[in-house]
Protein backbone atom coordinates (compact mmCIF):
# COMPACT_ATOMS: atom_id res chain seq x y z
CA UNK A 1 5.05 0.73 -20.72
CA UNK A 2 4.26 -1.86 -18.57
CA UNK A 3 0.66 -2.63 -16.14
CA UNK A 4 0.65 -4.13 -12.78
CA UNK A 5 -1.29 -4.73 -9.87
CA UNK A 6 -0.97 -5.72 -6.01
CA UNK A 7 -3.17 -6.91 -3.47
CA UNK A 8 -3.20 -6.90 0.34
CA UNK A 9 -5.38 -7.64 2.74
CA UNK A 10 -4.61 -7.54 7.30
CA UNK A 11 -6.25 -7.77 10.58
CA UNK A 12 -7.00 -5.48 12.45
CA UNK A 13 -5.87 -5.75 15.90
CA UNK A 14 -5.91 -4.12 19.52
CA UNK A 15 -2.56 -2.70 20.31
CA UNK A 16 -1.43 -1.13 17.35
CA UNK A 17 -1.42 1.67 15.53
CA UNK A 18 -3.04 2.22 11.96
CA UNK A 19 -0.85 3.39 8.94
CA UNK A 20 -2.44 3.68 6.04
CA UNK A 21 -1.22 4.58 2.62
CA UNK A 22 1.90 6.13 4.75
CA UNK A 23 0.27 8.45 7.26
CA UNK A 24 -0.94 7.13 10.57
CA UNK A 25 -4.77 7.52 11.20
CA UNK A 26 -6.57 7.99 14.70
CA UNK A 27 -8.25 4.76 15.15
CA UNK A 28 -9.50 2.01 17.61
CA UNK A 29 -7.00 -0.68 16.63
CA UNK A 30 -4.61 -1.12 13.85
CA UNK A 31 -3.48 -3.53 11.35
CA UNK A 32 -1.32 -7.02 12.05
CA UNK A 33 1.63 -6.77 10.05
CA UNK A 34 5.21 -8.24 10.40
CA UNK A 35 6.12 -4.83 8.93
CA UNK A 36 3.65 -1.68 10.31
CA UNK A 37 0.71 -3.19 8.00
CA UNK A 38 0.19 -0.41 5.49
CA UNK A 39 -1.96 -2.83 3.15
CA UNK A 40 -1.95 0.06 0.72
CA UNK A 41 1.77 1.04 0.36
CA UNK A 42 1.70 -3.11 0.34
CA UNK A 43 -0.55 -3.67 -2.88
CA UNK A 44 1.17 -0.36 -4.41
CA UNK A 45 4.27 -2.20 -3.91
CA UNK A 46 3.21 -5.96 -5.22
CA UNK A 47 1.94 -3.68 -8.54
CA UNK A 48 4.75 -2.12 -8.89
CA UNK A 49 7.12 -5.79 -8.71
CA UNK A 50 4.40 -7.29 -10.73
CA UNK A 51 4.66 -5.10 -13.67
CA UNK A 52 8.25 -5.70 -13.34
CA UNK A 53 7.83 -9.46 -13.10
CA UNK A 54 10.08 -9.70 -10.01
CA UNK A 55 7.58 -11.48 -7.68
CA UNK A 56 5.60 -9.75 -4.46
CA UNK A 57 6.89 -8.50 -1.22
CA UNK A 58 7.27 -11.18 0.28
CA UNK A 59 10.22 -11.94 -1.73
CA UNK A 60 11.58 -9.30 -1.45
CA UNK A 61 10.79 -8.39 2.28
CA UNK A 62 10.17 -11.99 3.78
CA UNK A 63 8.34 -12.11 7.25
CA UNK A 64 11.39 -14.45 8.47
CA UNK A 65 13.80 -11.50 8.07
CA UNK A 66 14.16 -9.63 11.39
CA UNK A 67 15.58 -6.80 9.97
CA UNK A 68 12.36 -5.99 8.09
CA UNK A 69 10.19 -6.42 11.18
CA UNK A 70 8.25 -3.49 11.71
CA UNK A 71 9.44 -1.52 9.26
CA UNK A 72 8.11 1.85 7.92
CA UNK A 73 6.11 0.33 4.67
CA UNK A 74 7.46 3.40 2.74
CA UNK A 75 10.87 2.17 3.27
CA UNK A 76 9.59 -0.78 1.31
CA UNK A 77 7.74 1.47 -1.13
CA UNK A 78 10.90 3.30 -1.56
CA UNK A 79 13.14 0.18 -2.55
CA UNK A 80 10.56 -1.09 -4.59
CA UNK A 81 10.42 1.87 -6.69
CA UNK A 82 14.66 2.03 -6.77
CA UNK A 83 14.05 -1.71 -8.20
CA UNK A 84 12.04 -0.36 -10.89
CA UNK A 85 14.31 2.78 -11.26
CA UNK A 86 17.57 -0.08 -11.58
CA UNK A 87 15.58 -1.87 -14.46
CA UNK A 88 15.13 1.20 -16.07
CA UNK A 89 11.81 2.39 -15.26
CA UNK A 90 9.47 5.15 -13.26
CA UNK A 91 6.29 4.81 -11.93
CA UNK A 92 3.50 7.27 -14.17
CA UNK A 93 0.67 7.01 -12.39
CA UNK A 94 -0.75 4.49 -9.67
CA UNK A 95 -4.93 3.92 -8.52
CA UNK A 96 -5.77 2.25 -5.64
CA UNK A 97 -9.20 0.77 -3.66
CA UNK A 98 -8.75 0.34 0.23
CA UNK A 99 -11.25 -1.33 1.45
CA UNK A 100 -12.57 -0.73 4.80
CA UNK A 101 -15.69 -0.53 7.38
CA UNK A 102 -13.91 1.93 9.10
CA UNK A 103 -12.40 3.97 9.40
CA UNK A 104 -13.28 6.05 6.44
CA UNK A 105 -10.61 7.34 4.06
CA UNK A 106 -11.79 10.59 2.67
CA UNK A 107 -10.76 12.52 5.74
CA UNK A 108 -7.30 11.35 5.04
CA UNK A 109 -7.21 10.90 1.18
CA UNK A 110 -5.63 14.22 0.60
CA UNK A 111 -2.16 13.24 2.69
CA UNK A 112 -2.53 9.73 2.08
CA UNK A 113 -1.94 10.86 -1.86
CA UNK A 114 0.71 13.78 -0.95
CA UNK A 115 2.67 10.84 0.98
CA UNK A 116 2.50 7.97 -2.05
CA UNK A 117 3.28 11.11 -4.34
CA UNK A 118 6.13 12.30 -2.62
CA UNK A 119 7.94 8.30 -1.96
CA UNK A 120 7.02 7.36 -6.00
CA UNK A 121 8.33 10.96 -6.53
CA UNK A 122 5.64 11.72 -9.10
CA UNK A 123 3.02 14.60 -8.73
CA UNK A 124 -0.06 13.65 -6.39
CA UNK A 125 -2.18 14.28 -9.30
CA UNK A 126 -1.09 11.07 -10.29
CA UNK A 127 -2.05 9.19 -7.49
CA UNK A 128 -5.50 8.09 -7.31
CA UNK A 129 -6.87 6.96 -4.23
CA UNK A 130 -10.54 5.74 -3.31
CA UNK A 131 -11.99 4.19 -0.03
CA UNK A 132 -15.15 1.68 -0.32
CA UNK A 133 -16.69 -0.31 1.91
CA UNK A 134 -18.03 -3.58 1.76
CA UNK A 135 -21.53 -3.09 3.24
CA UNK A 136 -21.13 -4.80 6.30
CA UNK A 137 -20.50 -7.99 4.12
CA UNK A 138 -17.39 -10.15 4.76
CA UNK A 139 -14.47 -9.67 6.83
CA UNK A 140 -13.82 -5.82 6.05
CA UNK A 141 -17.64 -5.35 6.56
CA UNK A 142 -17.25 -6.83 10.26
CA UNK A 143 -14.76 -4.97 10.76
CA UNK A 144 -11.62 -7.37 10.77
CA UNK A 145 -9.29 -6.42 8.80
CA UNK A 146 -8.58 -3.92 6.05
CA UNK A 147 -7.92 -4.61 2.56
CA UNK A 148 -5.90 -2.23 -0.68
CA UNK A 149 -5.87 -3.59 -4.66
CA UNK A 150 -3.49 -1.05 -6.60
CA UNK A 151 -2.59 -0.59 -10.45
CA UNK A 152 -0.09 0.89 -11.40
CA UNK A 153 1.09 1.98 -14.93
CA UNK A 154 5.42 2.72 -15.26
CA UNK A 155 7.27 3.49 -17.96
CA UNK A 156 10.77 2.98 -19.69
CA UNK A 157 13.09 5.86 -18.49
């Protein structure tokens, strides 16, 4: 068995849209990424490499790489977990914190977990998912970007 855990934190920006935890949600602006900015498929990502010991994203996925610019962050998801599958081990279970203002994550917790279920092809049960907010404190609490930690827990296959 091994532990790991990611972190992200973007902007938030006028312009785009917001994907979070792979599902786009209706809102005002969305996150500055060189990929689509899905801090939480991000941070479930970094965990996943870190328990591995094979670095973050951005080794993997640099933002100098063109053909990685605005890519579909379960794409990445999806490689990282056929990295872990190619060293001989599958994600159990993953639990993550985004941490937002706004918008809030409950109305979309539900298919935000079916979606991280279905790309770490595990059972959504597995897949816990919570939305805080800051309080008004800091840059989440103004409103200026978003922020995801993630553990994950994977196992030898």
């Amino acid at each position: 068995m091994r532990i790991g855990i990611g972190f992200d934190v973007h902007r938030l920006t006028d312009g785009r849209r917001l994907v979070l935890g792979g599902i786009e949600v209706p809102f005002k602006k969305g996150l500055l990424g060189h990929s689509d900015g899905d801090v939480l498929l991000h941070a479930i990502s970094d965990a996943i490499l870190g328990a591995l010991s094979e670095g973050d994203i951005g080794a993997h996925f640099p933002d100098t790489d063109r053909n990685t610019e605005g890519m579909d962050s379960t794409v990445i998801l999806g490689r990282v977990c056929a990295i872990a599958r190619g060293r001989g081990y599958r994600v159990v279970n993953v639990d993550s914190v985004v941490v937002a203002q706004e918008p809030k994550i409950a109305p979309y917790r539900e298919a935000m977990k079916e979606r991280i279920a279905e790309v770490l092809s595990i059972n959504a049960g597995m897949v816990g998912l919570k939305g805080k907010t800051t309080e008004g404190l800091g840059f989440t609490g103004r409103g200026e970007g978003i922020a995801a930690h993630s553990v994950v827990l994977l196992e030898n296959i």
